[in-house]
N, C-alpha and C. Protein backbone atom coordinates (compact mmCIF):
# COMPACT_ATOMS: atom_id res chain seq x y z
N UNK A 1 19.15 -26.88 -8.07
CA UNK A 1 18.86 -26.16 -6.84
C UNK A 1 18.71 -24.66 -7.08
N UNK A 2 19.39 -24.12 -8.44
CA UNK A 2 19.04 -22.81 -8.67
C UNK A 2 17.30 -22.40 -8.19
N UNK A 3 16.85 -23.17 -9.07
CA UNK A 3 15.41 -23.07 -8.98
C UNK A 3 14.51 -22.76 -8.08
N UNK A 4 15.05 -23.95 -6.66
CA UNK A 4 14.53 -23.13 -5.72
C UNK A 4 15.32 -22.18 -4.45
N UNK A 5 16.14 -21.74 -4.76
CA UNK A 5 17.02 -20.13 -4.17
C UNK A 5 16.20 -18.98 -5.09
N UNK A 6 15.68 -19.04 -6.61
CA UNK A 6 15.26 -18.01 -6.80
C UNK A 6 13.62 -18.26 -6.24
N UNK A 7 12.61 -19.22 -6.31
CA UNK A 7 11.84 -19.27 -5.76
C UNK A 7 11.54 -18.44 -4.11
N UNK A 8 12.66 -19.14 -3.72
CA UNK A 8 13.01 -18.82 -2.30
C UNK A 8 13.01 -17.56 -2.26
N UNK A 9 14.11 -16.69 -3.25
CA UNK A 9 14.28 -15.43 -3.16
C UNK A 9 12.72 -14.69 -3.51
N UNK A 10 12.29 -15.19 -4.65
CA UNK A 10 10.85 -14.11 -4.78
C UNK A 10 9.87 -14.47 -3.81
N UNK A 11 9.31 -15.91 -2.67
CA UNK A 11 8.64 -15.57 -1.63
C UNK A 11 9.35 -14.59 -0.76
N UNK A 12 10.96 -14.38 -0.47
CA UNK A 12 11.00 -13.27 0.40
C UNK A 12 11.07 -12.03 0.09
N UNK A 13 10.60 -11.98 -1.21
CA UNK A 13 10.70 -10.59 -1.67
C UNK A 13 9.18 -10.16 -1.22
N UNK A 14 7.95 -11.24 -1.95
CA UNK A 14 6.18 -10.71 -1.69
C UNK A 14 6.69 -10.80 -0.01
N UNK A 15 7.33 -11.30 0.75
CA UNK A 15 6.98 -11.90 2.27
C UNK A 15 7.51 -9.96 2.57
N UNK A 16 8.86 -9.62 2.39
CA UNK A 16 9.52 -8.49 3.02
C UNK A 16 8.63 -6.95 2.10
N UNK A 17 8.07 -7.52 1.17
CA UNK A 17 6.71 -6.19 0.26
C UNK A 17 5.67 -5.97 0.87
N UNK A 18 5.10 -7.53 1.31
CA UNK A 18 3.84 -7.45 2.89
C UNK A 18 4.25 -6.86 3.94
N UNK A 19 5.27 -7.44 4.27
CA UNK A 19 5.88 -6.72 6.22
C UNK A 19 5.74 -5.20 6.16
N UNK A 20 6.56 -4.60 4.78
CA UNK A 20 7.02 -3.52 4.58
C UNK A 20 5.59 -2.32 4.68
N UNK A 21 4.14 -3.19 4.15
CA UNK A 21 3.38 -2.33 3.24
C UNK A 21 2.54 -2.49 5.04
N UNK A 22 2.88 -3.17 5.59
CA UNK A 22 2.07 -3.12 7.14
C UNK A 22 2.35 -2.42 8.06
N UNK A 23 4.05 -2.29 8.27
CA UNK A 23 4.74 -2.13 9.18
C UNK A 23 5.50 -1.38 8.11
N UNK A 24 5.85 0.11 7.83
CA UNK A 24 6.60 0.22 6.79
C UNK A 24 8.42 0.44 7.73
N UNK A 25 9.03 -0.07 7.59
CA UNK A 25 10.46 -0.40 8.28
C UNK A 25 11.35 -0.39 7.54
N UNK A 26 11.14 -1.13 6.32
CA UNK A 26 11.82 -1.22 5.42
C UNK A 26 11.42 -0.91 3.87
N UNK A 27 12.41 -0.36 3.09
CA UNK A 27 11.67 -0.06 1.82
C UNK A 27 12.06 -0.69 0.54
N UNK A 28 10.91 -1.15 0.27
CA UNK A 28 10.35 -2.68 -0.21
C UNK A 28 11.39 -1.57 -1.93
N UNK A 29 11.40 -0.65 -2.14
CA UNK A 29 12.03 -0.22 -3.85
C UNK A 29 13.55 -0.68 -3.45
N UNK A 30 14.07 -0.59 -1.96
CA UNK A 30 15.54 -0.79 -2.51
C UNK A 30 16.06 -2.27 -2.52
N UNK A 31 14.69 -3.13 -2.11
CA UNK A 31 14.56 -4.57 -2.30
C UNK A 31 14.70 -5.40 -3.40
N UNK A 32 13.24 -4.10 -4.81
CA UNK A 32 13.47 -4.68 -5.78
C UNK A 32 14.34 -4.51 -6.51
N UNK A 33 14.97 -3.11 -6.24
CA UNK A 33 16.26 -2.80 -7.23
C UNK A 33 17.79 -3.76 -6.62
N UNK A 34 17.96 -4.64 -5.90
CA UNK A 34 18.67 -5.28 -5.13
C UNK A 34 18.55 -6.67 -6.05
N UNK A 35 17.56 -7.30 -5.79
CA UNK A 35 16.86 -8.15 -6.11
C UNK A 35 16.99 -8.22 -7.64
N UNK A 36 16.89 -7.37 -8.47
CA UNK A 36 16.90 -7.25 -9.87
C UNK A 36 18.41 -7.18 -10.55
N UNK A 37 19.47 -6.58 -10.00
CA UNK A 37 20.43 -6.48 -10.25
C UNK A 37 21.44 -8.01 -9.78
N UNK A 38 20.61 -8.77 -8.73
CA UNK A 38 21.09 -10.02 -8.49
C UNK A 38 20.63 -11.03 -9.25
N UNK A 39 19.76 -10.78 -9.51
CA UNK A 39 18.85 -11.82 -10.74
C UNK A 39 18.04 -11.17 -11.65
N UNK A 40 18.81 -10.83 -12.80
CA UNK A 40 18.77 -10.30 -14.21
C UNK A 40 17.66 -11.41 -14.70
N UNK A 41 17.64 -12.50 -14.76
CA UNK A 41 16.74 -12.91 -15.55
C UNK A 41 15.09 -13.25 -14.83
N UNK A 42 15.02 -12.76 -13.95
CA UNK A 42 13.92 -12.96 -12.80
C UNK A 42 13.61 -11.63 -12.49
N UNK A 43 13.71 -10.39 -13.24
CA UNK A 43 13.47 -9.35 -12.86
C UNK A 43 11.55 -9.02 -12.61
N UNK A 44 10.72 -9.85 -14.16
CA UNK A 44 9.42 -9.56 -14.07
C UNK A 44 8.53 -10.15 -12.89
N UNK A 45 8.87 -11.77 -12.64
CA UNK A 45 8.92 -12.26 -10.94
C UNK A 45 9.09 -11.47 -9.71
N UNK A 46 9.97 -10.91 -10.00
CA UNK A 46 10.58 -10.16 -8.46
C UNK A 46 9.62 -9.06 -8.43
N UNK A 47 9.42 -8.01 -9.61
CA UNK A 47 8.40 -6.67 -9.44
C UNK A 47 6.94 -7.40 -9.26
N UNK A 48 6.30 -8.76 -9.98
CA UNK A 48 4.98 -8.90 -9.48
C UNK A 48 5.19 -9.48 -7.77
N UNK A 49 6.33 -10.23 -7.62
CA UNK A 49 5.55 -10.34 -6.24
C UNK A 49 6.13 -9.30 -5.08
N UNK A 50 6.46 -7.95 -5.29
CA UNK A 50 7.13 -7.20 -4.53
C UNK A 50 5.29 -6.43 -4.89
N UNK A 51 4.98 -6.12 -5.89
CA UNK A 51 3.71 -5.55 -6.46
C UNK A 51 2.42 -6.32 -5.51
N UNK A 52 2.58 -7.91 -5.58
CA UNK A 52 1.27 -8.45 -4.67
C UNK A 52 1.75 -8.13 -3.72
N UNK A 53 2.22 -8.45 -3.20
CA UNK A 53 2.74 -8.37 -1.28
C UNK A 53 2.71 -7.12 -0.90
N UNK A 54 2.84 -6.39 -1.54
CA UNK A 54 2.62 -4.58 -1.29
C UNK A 54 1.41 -4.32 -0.94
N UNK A 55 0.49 -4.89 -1.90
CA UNK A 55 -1.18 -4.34 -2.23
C UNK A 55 -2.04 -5.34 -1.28
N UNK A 56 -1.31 -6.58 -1.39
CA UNK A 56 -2.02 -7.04 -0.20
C UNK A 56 -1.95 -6.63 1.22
N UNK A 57 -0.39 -6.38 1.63
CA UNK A 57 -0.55 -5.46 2.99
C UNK A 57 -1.29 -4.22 3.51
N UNK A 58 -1.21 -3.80 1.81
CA UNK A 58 -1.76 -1.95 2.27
C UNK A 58 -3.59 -2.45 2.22
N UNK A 59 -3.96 -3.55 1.57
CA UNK A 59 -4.98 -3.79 1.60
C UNK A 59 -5.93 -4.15 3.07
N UNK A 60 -5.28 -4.45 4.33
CA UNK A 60 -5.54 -4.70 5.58
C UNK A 60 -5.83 -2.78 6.17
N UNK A 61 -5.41 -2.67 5.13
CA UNK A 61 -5.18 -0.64 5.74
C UNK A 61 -6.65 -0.20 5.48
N UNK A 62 -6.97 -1.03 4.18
CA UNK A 62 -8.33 -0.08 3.55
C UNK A 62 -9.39 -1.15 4.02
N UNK A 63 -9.04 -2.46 4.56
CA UNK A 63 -10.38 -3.02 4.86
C UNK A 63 -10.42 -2.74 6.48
N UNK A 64 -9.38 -2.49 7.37
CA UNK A 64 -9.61 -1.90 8.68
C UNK A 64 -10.15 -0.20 8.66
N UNK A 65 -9.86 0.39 7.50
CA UNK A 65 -10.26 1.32 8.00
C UNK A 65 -11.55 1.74 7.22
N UNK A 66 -12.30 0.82 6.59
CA UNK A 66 -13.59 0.54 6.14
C UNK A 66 -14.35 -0.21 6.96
N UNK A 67 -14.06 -0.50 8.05
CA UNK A 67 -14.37 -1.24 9.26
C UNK A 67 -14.80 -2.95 9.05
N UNK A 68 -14.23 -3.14 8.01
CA UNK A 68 -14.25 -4.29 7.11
C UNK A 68 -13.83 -5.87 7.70
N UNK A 69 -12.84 -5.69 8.40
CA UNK A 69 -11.66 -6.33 9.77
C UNK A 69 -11.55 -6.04 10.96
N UNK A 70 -12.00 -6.55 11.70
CA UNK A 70 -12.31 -5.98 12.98
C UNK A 70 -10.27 -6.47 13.55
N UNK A 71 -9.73 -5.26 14.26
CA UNK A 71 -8.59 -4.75 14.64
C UNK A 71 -8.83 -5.68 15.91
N UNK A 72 -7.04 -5.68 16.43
CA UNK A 72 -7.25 -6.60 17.71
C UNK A 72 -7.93 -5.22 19.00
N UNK A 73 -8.04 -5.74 20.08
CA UNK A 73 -8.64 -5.36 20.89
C UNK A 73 -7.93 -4.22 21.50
N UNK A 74 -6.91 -4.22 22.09
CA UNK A 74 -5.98 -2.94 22.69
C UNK A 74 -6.06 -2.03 21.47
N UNK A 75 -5.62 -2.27 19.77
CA UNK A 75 -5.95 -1.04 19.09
C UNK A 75 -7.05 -0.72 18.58
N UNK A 76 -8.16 -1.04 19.01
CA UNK A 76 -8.98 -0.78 18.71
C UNK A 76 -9.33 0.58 20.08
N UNK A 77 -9.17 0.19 21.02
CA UNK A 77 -9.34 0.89 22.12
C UNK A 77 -8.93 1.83 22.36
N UNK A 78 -7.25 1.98 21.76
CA UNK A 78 -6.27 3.00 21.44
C UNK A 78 -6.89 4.01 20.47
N UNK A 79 -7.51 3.38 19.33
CA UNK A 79 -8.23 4.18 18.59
C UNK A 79 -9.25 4.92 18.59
N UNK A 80 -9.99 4.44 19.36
CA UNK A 80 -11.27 4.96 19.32
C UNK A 80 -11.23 5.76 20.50
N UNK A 81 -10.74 5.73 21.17
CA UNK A 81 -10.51 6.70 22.20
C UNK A 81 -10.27 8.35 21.41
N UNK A 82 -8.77 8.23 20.48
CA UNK A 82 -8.60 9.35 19.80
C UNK A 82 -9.86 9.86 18.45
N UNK A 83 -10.08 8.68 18.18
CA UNK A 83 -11.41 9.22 17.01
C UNK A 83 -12.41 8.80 16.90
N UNK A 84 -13.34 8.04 18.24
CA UNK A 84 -14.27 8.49 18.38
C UNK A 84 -14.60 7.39 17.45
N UNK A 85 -16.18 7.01 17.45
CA UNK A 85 -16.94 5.89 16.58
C UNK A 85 -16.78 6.13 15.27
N UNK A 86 -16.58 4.95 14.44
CA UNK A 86 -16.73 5.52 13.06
C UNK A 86 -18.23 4.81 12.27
N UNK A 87 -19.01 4.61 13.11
CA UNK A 87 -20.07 4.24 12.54
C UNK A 87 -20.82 6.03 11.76
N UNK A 88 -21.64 5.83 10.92
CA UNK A 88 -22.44 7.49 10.35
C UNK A 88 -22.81 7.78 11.45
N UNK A 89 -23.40 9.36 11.39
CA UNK A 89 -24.26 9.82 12.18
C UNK A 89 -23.97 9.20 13.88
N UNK A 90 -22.93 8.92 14.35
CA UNK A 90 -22.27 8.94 15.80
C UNK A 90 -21.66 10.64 16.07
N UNK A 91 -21.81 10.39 17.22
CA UNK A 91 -21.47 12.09 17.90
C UNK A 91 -19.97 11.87 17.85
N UNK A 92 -18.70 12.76 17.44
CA UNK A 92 -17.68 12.59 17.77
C UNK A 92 -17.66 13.17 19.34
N UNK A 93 -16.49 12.15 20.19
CA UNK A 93 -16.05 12.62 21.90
C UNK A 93 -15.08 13.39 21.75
N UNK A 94 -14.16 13.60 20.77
CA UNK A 94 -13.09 14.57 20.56
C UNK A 94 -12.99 15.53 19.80
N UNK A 95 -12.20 16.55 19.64
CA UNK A 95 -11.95 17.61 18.45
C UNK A 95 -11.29 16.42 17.37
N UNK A 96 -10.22 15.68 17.87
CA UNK A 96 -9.54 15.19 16.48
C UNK A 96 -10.67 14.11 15.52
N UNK A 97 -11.87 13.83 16.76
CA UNK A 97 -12.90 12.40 16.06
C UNK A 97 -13.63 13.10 15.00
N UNK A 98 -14.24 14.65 15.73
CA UNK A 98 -14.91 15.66 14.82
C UNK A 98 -14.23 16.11 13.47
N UNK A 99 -12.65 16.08 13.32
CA UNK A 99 -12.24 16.39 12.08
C UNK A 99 -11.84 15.11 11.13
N UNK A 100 -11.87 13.57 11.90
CA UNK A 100 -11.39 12.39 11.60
C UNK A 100 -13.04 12.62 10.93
N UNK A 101 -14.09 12.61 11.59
CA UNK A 101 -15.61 12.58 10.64
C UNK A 101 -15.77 13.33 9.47
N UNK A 102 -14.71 14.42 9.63
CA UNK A 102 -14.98 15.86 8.76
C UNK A 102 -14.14 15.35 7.28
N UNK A 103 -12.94 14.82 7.38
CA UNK A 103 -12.48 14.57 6.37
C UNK A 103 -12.99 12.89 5.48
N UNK A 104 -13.53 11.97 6.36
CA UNK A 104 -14.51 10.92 6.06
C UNK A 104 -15.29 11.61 5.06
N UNK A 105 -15.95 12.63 5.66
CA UNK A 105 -17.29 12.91 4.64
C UNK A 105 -16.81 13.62 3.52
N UNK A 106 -15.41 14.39 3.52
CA UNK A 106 -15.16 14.93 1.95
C UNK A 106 -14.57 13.86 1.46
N UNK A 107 -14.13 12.72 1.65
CA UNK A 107 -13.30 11.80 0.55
C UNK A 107 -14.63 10.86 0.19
N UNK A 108 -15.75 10.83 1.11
CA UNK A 108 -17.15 9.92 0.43
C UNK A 108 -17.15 11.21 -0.69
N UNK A 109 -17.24 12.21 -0.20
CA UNK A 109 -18.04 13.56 -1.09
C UNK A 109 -17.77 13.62 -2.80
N UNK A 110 -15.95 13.63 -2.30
CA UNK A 110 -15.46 13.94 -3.74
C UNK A 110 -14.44 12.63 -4.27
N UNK A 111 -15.61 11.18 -4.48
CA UNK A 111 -14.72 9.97 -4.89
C UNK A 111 -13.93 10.11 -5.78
N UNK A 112 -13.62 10.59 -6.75
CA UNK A 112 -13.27 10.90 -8.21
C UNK A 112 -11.54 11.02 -7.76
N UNK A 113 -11.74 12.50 -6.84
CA UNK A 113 -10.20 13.34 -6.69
C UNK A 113 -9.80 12.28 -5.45
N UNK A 114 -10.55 11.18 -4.88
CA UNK A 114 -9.94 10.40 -3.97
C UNK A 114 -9.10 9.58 -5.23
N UNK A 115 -9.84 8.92 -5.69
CA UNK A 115 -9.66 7.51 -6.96
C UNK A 115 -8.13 8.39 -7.55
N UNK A 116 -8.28 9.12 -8.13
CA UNK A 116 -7.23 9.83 -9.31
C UNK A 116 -5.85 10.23 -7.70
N UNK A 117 -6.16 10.44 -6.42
CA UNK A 117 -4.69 10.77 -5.48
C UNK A 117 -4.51 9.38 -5.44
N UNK A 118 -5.61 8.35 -5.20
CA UNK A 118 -5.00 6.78 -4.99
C UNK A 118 -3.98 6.32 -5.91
N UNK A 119 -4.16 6.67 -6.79
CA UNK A 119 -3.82 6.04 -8.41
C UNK A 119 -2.35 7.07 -8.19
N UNK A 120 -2.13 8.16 -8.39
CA UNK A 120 -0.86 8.99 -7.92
C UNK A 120 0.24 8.24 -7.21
N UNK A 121 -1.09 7.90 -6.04
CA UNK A 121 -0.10 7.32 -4.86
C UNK A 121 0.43 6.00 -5.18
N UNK A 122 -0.07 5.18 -5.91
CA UNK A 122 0.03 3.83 -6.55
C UNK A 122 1.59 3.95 -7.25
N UNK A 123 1.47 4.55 -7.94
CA UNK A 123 2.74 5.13 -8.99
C UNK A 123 3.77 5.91 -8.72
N UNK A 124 3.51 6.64 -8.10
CA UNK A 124 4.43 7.98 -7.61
C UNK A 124 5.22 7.67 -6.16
N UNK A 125 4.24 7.45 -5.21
CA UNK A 125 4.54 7.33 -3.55
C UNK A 125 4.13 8.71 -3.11
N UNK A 126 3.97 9.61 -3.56
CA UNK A 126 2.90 10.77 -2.66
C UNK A 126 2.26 11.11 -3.40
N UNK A 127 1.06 11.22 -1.93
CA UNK A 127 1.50 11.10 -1.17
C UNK A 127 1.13 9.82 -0.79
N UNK A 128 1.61 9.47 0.31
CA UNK A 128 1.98 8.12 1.19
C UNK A 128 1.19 7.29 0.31
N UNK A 129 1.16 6.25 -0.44
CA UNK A 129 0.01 5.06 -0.73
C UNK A 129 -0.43 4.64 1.44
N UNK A 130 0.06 4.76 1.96
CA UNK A 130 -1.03 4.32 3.31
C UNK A 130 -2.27 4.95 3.21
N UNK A 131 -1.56 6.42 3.26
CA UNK A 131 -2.31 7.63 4.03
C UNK A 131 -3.69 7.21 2.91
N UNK A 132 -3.38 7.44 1.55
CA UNK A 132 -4.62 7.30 0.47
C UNK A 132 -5.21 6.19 0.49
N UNK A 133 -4.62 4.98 0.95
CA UNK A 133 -5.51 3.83 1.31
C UNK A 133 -6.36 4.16 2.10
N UNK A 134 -5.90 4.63 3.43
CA UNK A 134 -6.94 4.82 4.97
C UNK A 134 -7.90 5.42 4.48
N UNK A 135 -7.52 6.62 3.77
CA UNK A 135 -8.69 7.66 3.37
C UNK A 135 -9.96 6.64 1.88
N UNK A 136 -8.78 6.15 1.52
CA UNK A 136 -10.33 5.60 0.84
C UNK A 136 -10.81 4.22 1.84
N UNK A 137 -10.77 3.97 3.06
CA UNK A 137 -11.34 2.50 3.21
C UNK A 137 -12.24 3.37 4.08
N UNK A 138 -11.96 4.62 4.41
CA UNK A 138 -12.78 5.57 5.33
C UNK A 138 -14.27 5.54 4.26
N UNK A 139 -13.50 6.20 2.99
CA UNK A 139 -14.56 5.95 2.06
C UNK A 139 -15.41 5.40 1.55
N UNK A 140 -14.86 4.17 1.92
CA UNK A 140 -16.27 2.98 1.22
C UNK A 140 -15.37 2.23 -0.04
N UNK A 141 -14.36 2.64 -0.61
CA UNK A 141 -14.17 2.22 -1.74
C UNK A 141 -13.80 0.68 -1.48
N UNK A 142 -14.48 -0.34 -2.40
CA UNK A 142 -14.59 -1.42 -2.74
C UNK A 142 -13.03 -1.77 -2.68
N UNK A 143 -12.46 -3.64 -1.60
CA UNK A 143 -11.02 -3.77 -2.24
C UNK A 143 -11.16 -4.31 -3.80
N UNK A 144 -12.00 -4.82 -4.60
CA UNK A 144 -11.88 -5.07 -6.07
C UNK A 144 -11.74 -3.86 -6.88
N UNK A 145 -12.31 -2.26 -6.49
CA UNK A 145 -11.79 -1.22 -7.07
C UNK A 145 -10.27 -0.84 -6.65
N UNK A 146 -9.68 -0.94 -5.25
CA UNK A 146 -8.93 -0.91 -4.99
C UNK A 146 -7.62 -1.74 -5.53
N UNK A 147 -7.57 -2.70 -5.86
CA UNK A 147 -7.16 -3.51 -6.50
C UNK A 147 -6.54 -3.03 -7.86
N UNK A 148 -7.91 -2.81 -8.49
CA UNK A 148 -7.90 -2.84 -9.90
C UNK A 148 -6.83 -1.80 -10.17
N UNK A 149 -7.23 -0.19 -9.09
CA UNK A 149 -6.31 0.71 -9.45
C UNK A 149 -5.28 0.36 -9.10
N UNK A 150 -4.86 -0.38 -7.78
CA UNK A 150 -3.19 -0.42 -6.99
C UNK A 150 -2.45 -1.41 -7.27
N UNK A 151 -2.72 -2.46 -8.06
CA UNK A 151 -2.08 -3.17 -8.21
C UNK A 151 -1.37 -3.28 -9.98
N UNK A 152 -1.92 -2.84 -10.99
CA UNK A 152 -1.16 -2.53 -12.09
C UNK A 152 0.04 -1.22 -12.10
N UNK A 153 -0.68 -0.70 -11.26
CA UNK A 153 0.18 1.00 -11.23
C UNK A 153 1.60 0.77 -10.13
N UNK A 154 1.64 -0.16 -9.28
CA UNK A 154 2.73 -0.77 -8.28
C UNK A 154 3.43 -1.61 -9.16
N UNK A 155 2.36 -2.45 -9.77
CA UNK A 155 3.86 -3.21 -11.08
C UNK A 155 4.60 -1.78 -11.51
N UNK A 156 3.88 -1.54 -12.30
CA UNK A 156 4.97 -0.19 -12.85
C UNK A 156 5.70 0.44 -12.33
N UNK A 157 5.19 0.89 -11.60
CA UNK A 157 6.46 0.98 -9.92
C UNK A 157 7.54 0.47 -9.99
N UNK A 158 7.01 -0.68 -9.97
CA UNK A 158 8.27 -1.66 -9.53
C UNK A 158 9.27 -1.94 -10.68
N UNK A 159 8.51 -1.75 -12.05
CA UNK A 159 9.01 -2.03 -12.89
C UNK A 159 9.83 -1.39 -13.60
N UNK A 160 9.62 0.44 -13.10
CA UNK A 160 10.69 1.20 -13.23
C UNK A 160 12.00 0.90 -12.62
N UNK A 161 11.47 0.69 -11.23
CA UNK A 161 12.98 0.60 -10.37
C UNK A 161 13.53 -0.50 -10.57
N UNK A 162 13.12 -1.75 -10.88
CA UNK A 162 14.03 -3.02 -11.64
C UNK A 162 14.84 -2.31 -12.30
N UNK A 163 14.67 -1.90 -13.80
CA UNK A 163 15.05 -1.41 -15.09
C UNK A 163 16.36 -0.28 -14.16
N UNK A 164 16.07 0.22 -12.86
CA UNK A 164 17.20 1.03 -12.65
C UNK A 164 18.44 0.65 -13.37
N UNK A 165 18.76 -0.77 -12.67
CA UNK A 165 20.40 -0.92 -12.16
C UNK A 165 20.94 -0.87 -13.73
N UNK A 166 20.80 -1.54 -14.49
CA UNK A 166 20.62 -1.46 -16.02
C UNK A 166 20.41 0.01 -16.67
N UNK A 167 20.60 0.60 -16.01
CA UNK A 167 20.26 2.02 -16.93
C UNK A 167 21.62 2.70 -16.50
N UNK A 168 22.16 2.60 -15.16
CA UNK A 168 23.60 3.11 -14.18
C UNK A 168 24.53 3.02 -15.02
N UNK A 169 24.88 1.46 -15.67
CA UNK A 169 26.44 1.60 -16.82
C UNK A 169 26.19 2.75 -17.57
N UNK A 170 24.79 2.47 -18.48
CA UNK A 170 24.65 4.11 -19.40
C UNK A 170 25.16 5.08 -19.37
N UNK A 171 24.61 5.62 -18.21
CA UNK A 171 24.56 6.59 -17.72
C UNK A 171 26.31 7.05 -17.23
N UNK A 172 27.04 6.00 -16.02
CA UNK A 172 28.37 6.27 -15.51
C UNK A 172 29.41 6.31 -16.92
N UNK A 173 28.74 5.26 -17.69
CA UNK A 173 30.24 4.65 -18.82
C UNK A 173 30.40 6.03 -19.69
């Protein structure tokens, strides 16, 4: 029965890495460092599916805001009210739609310094991996580029903060 409690445990780890990367409420690092220190030998398990479930949530971020997924109906309404169409060449109705267009067109402008903050944000956490998602799905960027960068650089992520609890005796003893 071990077998499936840790099973069990790593779907609720990708399940509470998705919730987290949608709804951020909870934070999915003090999950895996939790998680890793409870099951030492399941540590590389626990960081990939804390790593998928992350990238897949934040991934609803960059295909809604690539207009990729059409949003339910009340937020969509909520939205567009404050920023205005995001189709090209639409008139913004607001000051905030006019600067929501304004910063659209520098992250198409300058893909490169978008790609290299995504990748930051992948690894680091600032800034926000959301915020750099939105801005690149504003962008156009592909989820298979998206991917490619956010999902090796979140293992590592994750794979630092596993390796924490294991580093603490060192360090205290």
């Amino acid at each position: 029965m071990v077998g499936g409690l840790v099973l069990g445990t790593l779907l609720a780890v990708a399940g509470i890495a998705f919730g987290s990367a949608v709804v951020p409420l909870v934070s999915i690092e003090l999950v895996v460092v939790a998680v890793s220190a409870k099951l030492p030998d399941h540590v590389w398990a626990a960081v990939a599916a804390a790593a998928v479930g992350q990238v897949a949530g934040k991934s609803l971020y960059l295909l809604a805001a690539g207009s990729r997924i059409r949003l339910p109906r009340a937020l969509r309404e909520r939205i567009g009210g404050a920023l205005g169409p995001t189709e090209p060449g639409a008139t913004p109705r607001t000051a905030l739609a006019g600067r929501w267009q304004r910063l659209r067109t520098r992250c198409e402008d300058n893909r490169r310094v978008l790609l290299a903050t995504l990748a930051v944000s992948a690894l680091a956490g600032l800034p926000p991996i959301m915020l750099t998602t939105v801005l690149a799905g504003l962008a156009g960027v592909r989820l298979v580029t998206y991917l490619a960068i956010c999902l090796p650089l979140r293992l590592a992520r994750f794979a630092v903060l596993a390796t924490a609890p294991g580093l603490l005796p060192g360090w205290l003893g």
